[in-house]
N, C-alpha and C. Protein backbone atom coordinates (compact mmCIF):
# COMPACT_ATOMS: atom_id res chain seq x y z
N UNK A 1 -28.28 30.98 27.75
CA UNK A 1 -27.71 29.91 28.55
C UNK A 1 -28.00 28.54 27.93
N UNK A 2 -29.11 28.47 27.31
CA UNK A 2 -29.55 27.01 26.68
C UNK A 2 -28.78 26.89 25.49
N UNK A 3 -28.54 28.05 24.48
CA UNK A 3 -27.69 27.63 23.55
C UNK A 3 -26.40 27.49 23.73
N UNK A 4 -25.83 28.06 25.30
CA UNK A 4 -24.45 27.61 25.64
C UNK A 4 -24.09 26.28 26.22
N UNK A 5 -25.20 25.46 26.40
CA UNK A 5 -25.51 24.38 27.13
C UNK A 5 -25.26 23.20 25.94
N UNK A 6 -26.41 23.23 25.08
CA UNK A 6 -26.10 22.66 23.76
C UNK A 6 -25.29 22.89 22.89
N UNK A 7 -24.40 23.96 22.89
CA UNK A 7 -22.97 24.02 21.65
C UNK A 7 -22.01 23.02 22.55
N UNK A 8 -22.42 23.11 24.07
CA UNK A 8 -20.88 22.29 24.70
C UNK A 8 -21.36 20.74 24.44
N UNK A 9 -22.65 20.48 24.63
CA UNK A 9 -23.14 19.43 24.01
C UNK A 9 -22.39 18.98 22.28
N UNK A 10 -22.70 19.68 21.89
CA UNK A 10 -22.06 19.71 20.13
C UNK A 10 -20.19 19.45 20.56
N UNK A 11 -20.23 20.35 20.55
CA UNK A 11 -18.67 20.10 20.67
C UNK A 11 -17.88 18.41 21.81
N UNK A 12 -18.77 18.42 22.00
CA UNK A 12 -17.93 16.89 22.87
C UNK A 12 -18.52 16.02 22.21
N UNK A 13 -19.77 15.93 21.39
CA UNK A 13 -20.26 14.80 20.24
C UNK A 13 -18.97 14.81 19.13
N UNK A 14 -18.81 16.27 18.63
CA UNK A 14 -17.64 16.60 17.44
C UNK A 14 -16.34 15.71 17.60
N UNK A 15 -15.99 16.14 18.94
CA UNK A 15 -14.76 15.77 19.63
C UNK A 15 -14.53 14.04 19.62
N UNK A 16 -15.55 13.28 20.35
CA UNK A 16 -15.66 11.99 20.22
C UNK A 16 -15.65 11.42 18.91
N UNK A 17 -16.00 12.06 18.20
CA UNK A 17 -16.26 11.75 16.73
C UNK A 17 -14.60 11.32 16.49
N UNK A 18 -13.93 12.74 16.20
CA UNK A 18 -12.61 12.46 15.70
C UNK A 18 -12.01 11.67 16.58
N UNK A 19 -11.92 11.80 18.09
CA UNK A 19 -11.00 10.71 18.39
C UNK A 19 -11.06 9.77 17.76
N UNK A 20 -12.80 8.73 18.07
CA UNK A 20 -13.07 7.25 17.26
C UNK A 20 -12.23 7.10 15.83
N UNK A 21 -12.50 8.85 15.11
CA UNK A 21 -11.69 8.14 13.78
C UNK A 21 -10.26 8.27 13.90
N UNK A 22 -9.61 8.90 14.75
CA UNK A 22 -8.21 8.83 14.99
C UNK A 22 -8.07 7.47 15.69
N UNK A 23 -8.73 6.88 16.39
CA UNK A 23 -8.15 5.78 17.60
C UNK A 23 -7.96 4.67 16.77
N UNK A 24 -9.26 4.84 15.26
CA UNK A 24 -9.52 3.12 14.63
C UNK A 24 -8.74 3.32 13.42
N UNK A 25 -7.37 4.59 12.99
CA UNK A 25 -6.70 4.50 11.80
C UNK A 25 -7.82 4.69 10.53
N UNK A 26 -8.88 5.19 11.13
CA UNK A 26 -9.51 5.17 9.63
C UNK A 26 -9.75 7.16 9.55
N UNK A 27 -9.54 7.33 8.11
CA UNK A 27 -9.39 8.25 7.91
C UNK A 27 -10.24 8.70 6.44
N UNK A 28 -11.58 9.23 6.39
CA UNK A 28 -12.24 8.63 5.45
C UNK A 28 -12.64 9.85 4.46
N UNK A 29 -12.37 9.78 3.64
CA UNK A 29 -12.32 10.73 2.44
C UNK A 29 -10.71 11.04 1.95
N UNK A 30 -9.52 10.41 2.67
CA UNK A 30 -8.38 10.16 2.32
C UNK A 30 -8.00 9.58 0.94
N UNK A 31 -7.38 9.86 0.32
CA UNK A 31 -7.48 9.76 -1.35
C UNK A 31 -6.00 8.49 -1.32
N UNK A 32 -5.76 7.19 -1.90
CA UNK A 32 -4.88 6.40 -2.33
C UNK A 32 -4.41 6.63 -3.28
N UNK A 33 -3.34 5.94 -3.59
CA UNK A 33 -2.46 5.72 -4.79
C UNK A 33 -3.12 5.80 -5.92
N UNK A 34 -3.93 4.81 -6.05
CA UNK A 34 -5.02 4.49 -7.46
C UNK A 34 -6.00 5.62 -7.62
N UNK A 35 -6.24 6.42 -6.52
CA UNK A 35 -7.06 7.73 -6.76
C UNK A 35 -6.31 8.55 -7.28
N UNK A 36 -5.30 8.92 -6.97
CA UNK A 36 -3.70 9.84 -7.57
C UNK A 36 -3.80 9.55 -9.01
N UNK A 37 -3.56 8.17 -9.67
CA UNK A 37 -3.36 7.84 -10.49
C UNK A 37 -4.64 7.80 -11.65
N UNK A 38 -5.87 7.41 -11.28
CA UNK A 38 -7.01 7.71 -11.97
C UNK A 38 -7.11 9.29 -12.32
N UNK A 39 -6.85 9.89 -11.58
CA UNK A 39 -7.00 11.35 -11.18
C UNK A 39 -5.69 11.86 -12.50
N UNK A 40 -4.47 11.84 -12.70
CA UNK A 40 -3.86 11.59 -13.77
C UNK A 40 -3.73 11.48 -14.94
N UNK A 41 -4.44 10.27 -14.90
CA UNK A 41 -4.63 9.24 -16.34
C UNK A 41 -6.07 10.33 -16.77
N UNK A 42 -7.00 10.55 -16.22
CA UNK A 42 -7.95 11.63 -16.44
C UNK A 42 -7.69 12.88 -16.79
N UNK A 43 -6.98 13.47 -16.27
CA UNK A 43 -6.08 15.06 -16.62
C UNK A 43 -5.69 14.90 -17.92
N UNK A 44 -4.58 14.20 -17.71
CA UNK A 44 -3.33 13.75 -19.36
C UNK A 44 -4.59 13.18 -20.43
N UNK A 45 -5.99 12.66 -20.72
CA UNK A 45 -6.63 12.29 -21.70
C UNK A 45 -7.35 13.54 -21.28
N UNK A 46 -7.83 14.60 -20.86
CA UNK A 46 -8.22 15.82 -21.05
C UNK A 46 -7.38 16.60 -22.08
N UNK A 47 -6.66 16.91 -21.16
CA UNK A 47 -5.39 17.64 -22.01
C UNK A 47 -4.57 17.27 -23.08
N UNK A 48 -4.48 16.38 -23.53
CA UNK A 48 -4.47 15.08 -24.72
C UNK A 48 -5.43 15.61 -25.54
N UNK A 49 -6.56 15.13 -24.86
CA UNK A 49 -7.92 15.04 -26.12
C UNK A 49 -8.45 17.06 -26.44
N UNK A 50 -8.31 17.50 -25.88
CA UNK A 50 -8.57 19.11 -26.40
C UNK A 50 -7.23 19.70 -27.10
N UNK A 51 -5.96 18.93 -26.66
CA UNK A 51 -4.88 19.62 -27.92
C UNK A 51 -5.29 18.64 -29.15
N UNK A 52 -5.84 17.66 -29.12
CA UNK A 52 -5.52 16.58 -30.46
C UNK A 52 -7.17 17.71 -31.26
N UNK A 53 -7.84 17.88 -30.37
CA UNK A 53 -9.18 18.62 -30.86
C UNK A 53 -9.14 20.06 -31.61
N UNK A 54 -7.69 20.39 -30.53
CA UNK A 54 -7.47 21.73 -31.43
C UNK A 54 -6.28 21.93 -32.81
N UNK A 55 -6.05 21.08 -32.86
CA UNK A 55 -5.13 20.45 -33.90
C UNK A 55 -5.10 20.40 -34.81
């Protein structure tokens, strides 16, 4: 009974949680444009630099 007491505890802390980050538009570990694009430009000089290596 005590650990059913405290998971409902947990779960309405959880719950409040996401609303706050749904209510304030913030969404945090969400990746931007410039992350896309770093993320990219990093791949293509991988894959770049191990064909020019195997070359």
């Amino acid at each position: 009974m005590e650990n059913d007491v405290a998971w409902q505890n947990e779960l309405g802390r959880r719950a409040r949680i996401y609303e706050d980050i749904e209510a304030g538009r913030r969404f945090e570990g969400t990746m931007s444009k410039l992350d896309y694009a770093g993320m990219t430009v990093l791949t293509l000089a991988l894959v770049l630099g191990s064909w020019f290596w195997g070359a």
